[in-house]
PDB file of N, CA and C in Angstrom:
ATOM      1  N   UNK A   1     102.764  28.264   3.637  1.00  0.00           N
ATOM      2  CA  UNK A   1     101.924  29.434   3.468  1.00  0.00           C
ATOM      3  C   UNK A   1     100.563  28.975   2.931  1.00  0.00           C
ATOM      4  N   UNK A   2      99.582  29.622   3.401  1.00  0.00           N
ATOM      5  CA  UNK A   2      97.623  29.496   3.436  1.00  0.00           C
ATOM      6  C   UNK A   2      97.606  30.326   2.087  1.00  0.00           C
ATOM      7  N   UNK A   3      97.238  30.019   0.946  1.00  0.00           N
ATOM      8  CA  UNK A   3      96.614  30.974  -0.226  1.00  0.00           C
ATOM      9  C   UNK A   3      95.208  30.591  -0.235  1.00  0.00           C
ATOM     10  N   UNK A   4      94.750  31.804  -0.179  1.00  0.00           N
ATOM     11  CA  UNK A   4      93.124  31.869  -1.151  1.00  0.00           C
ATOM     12  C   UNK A   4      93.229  32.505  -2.477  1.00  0.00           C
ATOM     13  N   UNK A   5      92.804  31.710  -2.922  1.00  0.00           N
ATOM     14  CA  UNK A   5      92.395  32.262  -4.515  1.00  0.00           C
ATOM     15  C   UNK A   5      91.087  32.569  -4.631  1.00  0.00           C
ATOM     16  N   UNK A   6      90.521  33.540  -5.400  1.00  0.00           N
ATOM     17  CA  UNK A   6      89.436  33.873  -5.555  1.00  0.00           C
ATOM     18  C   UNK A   6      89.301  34.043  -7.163  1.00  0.00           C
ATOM     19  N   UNK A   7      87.795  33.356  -7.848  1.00  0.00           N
ATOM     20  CA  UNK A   7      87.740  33.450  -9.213  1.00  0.00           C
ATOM     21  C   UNK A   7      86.165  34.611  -8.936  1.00  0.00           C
ATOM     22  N   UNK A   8      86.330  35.631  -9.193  1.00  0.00           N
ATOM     23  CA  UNK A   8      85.529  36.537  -9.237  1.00  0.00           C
ATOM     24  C   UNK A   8      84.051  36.603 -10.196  1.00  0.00           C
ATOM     25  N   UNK A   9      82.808  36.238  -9.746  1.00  0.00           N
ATOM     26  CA  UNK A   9      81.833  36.591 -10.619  1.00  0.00           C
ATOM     27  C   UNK A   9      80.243  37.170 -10.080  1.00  0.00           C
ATOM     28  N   UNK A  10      80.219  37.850 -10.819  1.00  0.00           N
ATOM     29  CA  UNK A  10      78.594  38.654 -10.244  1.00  0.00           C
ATOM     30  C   UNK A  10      77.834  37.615  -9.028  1.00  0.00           C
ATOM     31  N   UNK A  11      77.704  37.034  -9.884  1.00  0.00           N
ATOM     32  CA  UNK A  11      76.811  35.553  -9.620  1.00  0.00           C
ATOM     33  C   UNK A  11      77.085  34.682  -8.880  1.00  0.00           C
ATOM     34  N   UNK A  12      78.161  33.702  -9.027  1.00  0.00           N
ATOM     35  CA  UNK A  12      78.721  32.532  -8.349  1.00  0.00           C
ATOM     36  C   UNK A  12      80.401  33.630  -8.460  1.00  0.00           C
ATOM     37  N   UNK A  13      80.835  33.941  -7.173  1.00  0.00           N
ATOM     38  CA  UNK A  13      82.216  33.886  -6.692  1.00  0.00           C
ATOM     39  C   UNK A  13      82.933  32.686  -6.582  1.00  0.00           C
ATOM     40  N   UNK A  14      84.006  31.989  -7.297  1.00  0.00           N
ATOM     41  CA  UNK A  14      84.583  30.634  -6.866  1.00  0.00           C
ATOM     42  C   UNK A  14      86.035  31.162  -5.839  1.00  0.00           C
ATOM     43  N   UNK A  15      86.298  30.231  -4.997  1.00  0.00           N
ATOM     44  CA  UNK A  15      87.475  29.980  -3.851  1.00  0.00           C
ATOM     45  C   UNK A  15      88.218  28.797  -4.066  1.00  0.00           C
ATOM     46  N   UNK A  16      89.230  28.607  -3.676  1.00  0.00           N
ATOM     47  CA  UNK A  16      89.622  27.866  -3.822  1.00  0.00           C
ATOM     48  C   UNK A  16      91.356  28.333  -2.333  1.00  0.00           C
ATOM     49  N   UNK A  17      91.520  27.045  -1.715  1.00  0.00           N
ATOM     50  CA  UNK A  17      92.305  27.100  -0.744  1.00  0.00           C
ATOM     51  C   UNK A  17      93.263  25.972  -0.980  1.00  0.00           C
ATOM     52  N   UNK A  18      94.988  26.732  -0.988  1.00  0.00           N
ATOM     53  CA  UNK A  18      96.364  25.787  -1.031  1.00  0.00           C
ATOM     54  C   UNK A  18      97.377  26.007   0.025  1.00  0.00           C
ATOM     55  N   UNK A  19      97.730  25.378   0.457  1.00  0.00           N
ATOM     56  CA  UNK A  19      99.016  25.567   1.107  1.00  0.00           C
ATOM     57  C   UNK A  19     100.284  25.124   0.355  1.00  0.00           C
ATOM     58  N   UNK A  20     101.432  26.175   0.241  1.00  0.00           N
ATOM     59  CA  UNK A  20     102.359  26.134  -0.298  1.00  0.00           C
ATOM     60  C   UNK A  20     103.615  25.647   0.771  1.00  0.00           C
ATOM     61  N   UNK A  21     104.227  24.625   0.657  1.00  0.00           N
ATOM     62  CA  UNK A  21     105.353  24.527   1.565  1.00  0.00           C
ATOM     63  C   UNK A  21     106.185  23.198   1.026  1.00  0.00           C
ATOM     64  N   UNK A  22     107.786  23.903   0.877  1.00  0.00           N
ATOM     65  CA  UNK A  22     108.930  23.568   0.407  1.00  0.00           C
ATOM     66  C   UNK A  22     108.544  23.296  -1.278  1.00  0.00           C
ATOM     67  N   UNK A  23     107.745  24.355  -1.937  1.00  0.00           N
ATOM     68  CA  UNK A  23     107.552  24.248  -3.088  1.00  0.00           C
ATOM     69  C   UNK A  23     106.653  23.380  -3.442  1.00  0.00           C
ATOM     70  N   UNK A  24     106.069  22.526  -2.815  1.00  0.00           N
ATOM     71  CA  UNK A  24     105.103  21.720  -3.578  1.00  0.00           C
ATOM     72  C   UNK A  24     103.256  22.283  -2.771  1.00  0.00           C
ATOM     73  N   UNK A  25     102.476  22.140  -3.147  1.00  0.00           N
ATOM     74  CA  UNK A  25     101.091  22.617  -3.296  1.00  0.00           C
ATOM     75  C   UNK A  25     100.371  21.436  -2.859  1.00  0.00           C
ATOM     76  N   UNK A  26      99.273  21.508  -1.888  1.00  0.00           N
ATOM     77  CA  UNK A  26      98.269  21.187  -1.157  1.00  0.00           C
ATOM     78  C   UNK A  26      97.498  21.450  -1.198  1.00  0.00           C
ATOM     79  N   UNK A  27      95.935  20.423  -1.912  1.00  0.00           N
ATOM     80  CA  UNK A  27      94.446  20.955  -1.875  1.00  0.00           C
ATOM     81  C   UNK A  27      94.340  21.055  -0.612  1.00  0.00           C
ATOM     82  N   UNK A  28      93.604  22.037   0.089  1.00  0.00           N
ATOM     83  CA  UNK A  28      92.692  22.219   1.151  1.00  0.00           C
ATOM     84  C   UNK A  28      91.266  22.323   1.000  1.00  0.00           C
ATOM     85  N   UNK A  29      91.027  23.411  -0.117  1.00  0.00           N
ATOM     86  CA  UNK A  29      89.547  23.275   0.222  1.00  0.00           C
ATOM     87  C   UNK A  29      88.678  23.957  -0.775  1.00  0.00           C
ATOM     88  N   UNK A  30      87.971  24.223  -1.593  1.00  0.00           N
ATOM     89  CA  UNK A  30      87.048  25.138  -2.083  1.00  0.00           C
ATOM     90  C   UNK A  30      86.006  24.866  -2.230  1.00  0.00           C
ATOM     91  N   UNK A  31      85.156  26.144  -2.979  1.00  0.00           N
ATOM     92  CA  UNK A  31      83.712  26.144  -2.588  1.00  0.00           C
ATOM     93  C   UNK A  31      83.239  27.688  -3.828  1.00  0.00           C
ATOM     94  N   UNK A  32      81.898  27.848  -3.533  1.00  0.00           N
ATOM     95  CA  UNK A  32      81.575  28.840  -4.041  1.00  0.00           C
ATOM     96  C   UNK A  32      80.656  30.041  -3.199  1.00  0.00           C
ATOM     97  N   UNK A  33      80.483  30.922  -3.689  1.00  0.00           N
ATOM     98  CA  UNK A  33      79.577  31.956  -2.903  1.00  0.00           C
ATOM     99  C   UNK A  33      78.510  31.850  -4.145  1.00  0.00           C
ATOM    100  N   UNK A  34      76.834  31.525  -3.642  1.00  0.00           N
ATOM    101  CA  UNK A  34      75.964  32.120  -4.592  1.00  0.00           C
ATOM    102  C   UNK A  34      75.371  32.914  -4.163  1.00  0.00           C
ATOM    103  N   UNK A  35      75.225  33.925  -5.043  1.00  0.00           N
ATOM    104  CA  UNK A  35      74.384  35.230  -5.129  1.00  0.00           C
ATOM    105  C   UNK A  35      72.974  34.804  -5.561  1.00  0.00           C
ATOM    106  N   UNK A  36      71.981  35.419  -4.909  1.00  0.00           N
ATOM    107  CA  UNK A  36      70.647  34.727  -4.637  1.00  0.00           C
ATOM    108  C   UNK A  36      69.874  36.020  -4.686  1.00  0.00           C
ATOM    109  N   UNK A  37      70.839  37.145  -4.703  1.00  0.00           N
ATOM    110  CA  UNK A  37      69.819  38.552  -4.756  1.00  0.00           C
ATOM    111  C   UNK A  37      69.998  39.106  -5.992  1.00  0.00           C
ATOM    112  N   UNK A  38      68.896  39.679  -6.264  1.00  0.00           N
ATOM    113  CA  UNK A  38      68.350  40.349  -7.586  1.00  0.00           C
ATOM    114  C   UNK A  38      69.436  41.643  -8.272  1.00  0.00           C
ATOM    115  N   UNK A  39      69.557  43.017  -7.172  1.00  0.00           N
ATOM    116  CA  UNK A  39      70.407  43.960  -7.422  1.00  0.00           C
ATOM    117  C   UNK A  39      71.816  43.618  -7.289  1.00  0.00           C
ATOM    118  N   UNK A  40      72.264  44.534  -7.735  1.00  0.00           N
ATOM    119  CA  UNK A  40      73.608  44.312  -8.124  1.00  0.00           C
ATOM    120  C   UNK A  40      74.412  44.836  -6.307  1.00  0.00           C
ATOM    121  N   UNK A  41      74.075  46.187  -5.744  1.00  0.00           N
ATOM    122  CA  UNK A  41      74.184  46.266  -4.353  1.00  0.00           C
ATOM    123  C   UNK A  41      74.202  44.884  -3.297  1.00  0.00           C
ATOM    124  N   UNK A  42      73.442  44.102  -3.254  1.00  0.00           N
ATOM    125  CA  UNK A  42      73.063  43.340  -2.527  1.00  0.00           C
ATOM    126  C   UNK A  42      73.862  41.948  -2.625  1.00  0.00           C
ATOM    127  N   UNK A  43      74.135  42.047  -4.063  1.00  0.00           N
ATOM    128  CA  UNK A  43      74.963  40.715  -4.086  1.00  0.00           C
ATOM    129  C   UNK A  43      76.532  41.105  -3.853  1.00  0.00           C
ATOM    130  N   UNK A  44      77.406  42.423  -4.247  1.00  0.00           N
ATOM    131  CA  UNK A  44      78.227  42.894  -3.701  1.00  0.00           C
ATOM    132  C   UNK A  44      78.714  42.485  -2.079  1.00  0.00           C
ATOM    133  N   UNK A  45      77.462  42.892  -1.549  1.00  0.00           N
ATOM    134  CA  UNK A  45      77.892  42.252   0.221  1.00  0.00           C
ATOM    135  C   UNK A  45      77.860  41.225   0.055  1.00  0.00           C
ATOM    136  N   UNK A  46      76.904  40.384  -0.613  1.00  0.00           N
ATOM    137  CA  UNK A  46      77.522  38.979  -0.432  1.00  0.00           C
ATOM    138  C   UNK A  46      78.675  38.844  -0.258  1.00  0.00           C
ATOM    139  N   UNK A  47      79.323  39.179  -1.929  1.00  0.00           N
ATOM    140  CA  UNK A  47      80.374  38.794  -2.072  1.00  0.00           C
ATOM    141  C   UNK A  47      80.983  39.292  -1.111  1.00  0.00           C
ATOM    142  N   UNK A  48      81.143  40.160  -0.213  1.00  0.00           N
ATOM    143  CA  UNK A  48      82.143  40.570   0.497  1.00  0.00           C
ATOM    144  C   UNK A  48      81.702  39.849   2.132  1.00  0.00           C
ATOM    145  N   UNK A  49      80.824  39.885   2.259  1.00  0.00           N
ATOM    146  CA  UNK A  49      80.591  38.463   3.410  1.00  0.00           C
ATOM    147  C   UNK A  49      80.792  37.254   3.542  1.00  0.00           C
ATOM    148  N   UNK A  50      80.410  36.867   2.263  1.00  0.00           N
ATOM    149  CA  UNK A  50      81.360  35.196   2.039  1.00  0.00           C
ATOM    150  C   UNK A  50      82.705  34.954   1.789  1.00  0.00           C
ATOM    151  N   UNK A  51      83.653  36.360   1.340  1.00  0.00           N
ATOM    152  CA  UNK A  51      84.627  36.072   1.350  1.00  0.00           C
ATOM    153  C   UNK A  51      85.305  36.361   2.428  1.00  0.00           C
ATOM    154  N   UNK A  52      84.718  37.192   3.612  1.00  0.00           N
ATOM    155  CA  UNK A  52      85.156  37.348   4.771  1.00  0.00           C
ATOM    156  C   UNK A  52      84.743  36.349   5.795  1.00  0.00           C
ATOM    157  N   UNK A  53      83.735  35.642   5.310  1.00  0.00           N
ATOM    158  CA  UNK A  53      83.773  34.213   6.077  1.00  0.00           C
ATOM    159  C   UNK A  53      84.881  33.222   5.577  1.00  0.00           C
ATOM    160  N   UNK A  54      84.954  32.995   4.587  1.00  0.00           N
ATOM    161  CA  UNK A  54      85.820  31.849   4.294  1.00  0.00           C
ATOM    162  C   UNK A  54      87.081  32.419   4.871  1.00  0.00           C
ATOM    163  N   UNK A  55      87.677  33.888   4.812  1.00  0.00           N
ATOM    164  CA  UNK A  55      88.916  34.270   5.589  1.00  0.00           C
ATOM    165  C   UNK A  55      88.606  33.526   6.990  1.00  0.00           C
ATOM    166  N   UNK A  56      88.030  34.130   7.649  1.00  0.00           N
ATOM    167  CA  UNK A  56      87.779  33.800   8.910  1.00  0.00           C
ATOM    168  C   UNK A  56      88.105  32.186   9.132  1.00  0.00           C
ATOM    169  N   UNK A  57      87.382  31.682   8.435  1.00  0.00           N
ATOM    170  CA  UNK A  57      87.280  29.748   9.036  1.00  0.00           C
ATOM    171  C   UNK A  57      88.741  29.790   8.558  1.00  0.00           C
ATOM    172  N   UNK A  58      89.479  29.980   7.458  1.00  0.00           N
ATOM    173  CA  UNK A  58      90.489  29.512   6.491  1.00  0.00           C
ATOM    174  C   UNK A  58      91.863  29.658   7.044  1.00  0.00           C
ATOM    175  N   UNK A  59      91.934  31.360   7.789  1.00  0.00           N
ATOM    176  CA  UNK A  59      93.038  31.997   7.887  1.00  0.00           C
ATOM    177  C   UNK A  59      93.953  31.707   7.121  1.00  0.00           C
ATOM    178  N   UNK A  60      93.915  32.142   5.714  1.00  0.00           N
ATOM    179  CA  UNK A  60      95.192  32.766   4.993  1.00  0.00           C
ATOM    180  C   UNK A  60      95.736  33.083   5.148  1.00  0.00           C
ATOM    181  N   UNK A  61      97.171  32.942   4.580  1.00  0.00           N
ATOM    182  CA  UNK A  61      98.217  34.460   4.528  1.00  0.00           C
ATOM    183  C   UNK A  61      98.320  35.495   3.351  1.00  0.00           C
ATOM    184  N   UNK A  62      98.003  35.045   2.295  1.00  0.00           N
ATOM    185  CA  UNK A  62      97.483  35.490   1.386  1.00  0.00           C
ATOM    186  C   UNK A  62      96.402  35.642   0.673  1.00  0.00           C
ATOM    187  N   UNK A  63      96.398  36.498   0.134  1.00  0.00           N
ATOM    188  CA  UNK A  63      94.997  36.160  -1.161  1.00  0.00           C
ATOM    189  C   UNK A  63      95.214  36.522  -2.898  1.00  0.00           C
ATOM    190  N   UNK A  64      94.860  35.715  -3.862  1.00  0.00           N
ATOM    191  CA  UNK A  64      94.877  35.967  -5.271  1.00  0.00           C
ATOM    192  C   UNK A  64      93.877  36.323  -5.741  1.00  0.00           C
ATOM    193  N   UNK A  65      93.646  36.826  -6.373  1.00  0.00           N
ATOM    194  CA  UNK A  65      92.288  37.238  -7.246  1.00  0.00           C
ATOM    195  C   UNK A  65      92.530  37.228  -8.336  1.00  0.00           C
ATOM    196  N   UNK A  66      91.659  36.691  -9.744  1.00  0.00           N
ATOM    197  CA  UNK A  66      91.793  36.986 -11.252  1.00  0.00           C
ATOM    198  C   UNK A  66      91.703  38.293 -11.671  1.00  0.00           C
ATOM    199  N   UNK A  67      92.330  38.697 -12.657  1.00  0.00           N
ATOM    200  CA  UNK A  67      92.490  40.260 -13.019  1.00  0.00           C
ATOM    201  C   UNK A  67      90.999  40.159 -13.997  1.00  0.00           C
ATOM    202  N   UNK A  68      90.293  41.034 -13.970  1.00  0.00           N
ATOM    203  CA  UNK A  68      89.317  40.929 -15.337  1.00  0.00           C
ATOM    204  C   UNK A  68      89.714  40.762 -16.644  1.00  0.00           C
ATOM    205  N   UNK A  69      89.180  40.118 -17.538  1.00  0.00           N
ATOM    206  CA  UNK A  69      89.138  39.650 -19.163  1.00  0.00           C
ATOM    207  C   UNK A  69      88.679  40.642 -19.703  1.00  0.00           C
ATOM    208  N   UNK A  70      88.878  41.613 -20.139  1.00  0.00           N
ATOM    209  CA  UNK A  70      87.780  42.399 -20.794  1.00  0.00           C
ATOM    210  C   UNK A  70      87.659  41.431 -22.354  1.00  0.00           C
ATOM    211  N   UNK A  71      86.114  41.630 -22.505  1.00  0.00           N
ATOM    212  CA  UNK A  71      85.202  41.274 -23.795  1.00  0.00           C
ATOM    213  C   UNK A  71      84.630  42.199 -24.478  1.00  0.00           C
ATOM    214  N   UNK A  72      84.139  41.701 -25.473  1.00  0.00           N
ATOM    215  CA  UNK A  72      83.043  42.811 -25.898  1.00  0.00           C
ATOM    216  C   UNK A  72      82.166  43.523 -24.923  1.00  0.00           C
ATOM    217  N   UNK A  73      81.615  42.660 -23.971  1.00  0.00           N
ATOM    218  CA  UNK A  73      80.504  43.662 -23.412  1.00  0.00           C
ATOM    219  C   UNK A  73      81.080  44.304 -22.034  1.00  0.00           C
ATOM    220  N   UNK A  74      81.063  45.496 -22.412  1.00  0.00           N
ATOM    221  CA  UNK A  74      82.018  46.496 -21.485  1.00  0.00           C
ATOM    222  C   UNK A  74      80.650  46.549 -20.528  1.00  0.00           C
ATOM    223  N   UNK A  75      79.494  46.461 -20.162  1.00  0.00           N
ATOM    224  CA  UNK A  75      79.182  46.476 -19.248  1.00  0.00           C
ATOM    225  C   UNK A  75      79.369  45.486 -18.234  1.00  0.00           C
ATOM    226  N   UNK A  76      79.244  44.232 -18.686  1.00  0.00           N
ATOM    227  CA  UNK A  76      79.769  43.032 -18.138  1.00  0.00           C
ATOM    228  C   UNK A  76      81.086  43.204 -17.575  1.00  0.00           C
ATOM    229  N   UNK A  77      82.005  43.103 -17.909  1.00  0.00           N
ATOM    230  CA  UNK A  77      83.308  43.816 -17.445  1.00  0.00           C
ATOM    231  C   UNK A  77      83.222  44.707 -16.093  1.00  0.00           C
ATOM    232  N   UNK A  78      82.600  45.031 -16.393  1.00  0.00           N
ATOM    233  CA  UNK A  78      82.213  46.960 -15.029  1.00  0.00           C
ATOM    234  C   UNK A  78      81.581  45.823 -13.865  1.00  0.00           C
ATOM    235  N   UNK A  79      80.333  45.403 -14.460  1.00  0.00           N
ATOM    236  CA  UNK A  79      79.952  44.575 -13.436  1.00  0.00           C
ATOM    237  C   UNK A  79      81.127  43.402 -12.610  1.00  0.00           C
ATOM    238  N   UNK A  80      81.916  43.039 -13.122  1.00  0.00           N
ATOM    239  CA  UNK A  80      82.603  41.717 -12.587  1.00  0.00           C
ATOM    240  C   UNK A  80      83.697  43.061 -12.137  1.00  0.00           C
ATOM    241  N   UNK A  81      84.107  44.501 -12.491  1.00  0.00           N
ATOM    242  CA  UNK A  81      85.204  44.738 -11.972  1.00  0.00           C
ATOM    243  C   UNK A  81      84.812  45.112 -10.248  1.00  0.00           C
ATOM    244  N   UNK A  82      83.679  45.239 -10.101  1.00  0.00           N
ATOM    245  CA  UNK A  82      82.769  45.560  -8.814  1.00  0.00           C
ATOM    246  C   UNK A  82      82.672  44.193  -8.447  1.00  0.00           C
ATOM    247  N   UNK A  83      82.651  43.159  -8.628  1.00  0.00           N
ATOM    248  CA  UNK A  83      82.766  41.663  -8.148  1.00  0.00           C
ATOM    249  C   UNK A  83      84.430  41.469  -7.484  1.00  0.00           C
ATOM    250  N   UNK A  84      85.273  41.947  -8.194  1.00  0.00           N
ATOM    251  CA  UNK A  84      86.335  42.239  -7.532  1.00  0.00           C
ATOM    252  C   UNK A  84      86.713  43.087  -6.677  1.00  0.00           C
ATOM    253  N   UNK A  85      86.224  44.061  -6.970  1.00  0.00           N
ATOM    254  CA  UNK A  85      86.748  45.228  -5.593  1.00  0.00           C
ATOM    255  C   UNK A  85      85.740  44.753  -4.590  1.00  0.00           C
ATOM    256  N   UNK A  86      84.728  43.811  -3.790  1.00  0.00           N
ATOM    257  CA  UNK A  86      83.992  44.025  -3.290  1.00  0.00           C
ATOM    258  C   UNK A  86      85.064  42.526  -2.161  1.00  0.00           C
ATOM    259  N   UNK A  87      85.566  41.616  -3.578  1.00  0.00           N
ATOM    260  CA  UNK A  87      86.189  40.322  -2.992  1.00  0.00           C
ATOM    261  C   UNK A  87      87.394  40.447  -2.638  1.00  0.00           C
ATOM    262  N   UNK A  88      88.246  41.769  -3.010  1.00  0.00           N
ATOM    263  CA  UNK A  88      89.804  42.766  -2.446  1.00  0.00           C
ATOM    264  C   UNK A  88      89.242  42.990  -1.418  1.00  0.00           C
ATOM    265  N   UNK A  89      88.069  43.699  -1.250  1.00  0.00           N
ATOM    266  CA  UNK A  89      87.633  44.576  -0.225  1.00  0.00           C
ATOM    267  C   UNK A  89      87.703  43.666   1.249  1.00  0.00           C
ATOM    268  N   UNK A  90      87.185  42.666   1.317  1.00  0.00           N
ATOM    269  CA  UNK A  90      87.372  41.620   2.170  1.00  0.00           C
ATOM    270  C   UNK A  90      88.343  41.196   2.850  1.00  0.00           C
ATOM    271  N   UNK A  91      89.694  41.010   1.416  1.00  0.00           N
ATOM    272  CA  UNK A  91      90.785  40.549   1.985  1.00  0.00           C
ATOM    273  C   UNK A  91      91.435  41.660   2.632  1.00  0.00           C
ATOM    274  N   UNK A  92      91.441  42.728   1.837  1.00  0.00           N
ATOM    275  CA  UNK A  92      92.230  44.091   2.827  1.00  0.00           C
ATOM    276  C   UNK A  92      91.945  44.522   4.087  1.00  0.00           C
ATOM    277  N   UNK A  93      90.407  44.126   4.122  1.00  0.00           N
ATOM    278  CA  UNK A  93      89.949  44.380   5.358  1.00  0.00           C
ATOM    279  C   UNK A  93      89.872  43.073   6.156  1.00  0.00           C
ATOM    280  N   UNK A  94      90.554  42.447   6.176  1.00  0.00           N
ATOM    281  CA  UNK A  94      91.294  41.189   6.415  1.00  0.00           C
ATOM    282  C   UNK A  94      92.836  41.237   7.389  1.00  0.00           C
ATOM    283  N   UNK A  95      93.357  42.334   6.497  1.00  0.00           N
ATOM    284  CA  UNK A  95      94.377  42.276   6.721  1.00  0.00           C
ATOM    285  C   UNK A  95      95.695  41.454   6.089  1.00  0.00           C
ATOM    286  N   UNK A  96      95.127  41.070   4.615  1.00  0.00           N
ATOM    287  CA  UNK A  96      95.643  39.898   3.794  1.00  0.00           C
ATOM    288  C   UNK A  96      96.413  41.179   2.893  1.00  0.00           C
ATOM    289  N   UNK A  97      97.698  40.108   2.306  1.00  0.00           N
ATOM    290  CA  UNK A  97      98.238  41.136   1.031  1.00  0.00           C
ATOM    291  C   UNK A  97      97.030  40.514   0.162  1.00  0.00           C
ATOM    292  N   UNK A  98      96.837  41.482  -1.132  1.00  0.00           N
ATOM    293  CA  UNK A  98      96.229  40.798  -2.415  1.00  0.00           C
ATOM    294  C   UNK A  98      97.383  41.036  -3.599  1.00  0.00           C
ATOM    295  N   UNK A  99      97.241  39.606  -4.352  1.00  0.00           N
ATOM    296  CA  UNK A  99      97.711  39.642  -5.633  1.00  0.00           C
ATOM    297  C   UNK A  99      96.807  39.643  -6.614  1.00  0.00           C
ATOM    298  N   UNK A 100      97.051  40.295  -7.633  1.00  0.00           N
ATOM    299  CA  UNK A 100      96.647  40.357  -8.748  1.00  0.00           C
ATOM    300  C   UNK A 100      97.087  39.535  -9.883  1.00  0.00           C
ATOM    301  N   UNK A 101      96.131  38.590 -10.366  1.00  0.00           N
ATOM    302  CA  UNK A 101      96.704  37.425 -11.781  1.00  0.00           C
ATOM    303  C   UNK A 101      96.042  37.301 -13.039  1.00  0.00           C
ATOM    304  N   UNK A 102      96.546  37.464 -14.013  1.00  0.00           N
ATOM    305  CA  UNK A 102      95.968  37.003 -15.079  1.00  0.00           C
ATOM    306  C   UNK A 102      95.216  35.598 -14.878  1.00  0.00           C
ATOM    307  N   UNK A 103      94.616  34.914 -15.541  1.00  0.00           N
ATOM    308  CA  UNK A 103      93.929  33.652 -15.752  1.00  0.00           C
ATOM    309  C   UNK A 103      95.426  32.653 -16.203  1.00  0.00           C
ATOM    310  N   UNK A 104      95.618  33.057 -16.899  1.00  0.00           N
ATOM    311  CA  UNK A 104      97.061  32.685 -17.835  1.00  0.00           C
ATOM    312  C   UNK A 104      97.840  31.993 -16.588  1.00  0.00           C
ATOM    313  N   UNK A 105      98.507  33.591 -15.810  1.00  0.00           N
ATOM    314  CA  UNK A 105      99.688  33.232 -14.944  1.00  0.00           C
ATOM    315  C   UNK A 105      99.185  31.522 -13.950  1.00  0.00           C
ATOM    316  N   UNK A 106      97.720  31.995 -13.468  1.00  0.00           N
ATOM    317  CA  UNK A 106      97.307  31.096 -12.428  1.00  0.00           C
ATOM    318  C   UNK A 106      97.079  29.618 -13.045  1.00  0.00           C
ATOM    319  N   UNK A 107      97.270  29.424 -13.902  1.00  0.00           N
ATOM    320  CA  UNK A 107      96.890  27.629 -14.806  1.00  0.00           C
ATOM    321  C   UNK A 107      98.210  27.325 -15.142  1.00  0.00           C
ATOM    322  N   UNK A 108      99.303  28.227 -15.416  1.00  0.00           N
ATOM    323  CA  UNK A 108     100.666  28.232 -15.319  1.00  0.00           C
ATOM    324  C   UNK A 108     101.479  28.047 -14.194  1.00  0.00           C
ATOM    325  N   UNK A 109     101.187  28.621 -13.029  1.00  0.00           N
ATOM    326  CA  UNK A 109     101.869  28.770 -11.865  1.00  0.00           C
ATOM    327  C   UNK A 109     101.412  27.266 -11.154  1.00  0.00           C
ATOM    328  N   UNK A 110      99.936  26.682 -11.499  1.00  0.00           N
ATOM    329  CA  UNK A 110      99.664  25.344 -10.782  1.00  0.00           C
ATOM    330  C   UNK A 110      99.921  24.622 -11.478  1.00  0.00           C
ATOM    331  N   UNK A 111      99.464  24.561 -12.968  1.00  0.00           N
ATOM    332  CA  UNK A 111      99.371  23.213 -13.599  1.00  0.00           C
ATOM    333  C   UNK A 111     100.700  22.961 -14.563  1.00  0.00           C
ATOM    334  N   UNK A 112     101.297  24.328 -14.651  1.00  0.00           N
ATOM    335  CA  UNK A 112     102.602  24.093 -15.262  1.00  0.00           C
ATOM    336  C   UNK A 112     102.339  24.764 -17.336  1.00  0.00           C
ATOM    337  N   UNK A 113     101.015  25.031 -17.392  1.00  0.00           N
ATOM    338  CA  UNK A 113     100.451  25.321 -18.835  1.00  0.00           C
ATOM    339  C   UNK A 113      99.146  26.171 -18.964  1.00  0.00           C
ATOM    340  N   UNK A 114      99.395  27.335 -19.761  1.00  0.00           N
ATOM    341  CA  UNK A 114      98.312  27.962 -19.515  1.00  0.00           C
ATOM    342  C   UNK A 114      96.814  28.300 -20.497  1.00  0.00           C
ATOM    343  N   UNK A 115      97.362  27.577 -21.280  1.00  0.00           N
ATOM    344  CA  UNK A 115      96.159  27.636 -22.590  1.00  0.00           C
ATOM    345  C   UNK A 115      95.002  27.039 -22.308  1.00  0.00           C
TER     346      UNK A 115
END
């Protein structure tokens, strides 16, 4: 199985591509999306164009995404939760399942430790 992972941010979106088979894990490939536009609208499509390109070249079967951290600054938060629905938005319209992960689960589930 093709996973994309996606690390969600206003700014720089990170990817990252594994193949899972008979339990053990395979780098394939990652990269980043930079956002180069000013409004917050504009970099949204990015994000949702670069992640519908990398579907495209990649063909997944899945996709992961990080759940948001909330911090102190609840606007920040709002902003990155629109960094995510824009990088779901892609995969659904993809035709991909999406999972949802803590930061935690995903450094756990690869590296075996999540701190």
């Amino acid at each position: 199985m093709r996973v994309l992972g996606i690390d969600p941010g206003s700014r720089i979106t990170g990817f990252g591509i594994i193949e899972i088979e008979n339990g053990r894990l395979r780098y394939v490939t990652s990269g980043c999306i930079k956002m180069q536009e000013k409004d917050l609208p504009a970099r949204l499509k990015t994000i949702f164009e670069g992640v519908s390109e990398v579907i495209d070249r990649a063909k997944p079967e899945f996709m992961a995404i990080e759940e948001v951290f909330v911090s102190h600054n609840a606007r920040s938060a709002l902003i990155l939760g629109q960094a995510r629905g824009a990088a779901i938005s892609a995969g659904v319209n993809s035709g991909l399942p999406v999972g949802e992960y803590t930061a935690l689960q995903i450094k756990k589930s690869v590296v075996g430790y999540g701190q």
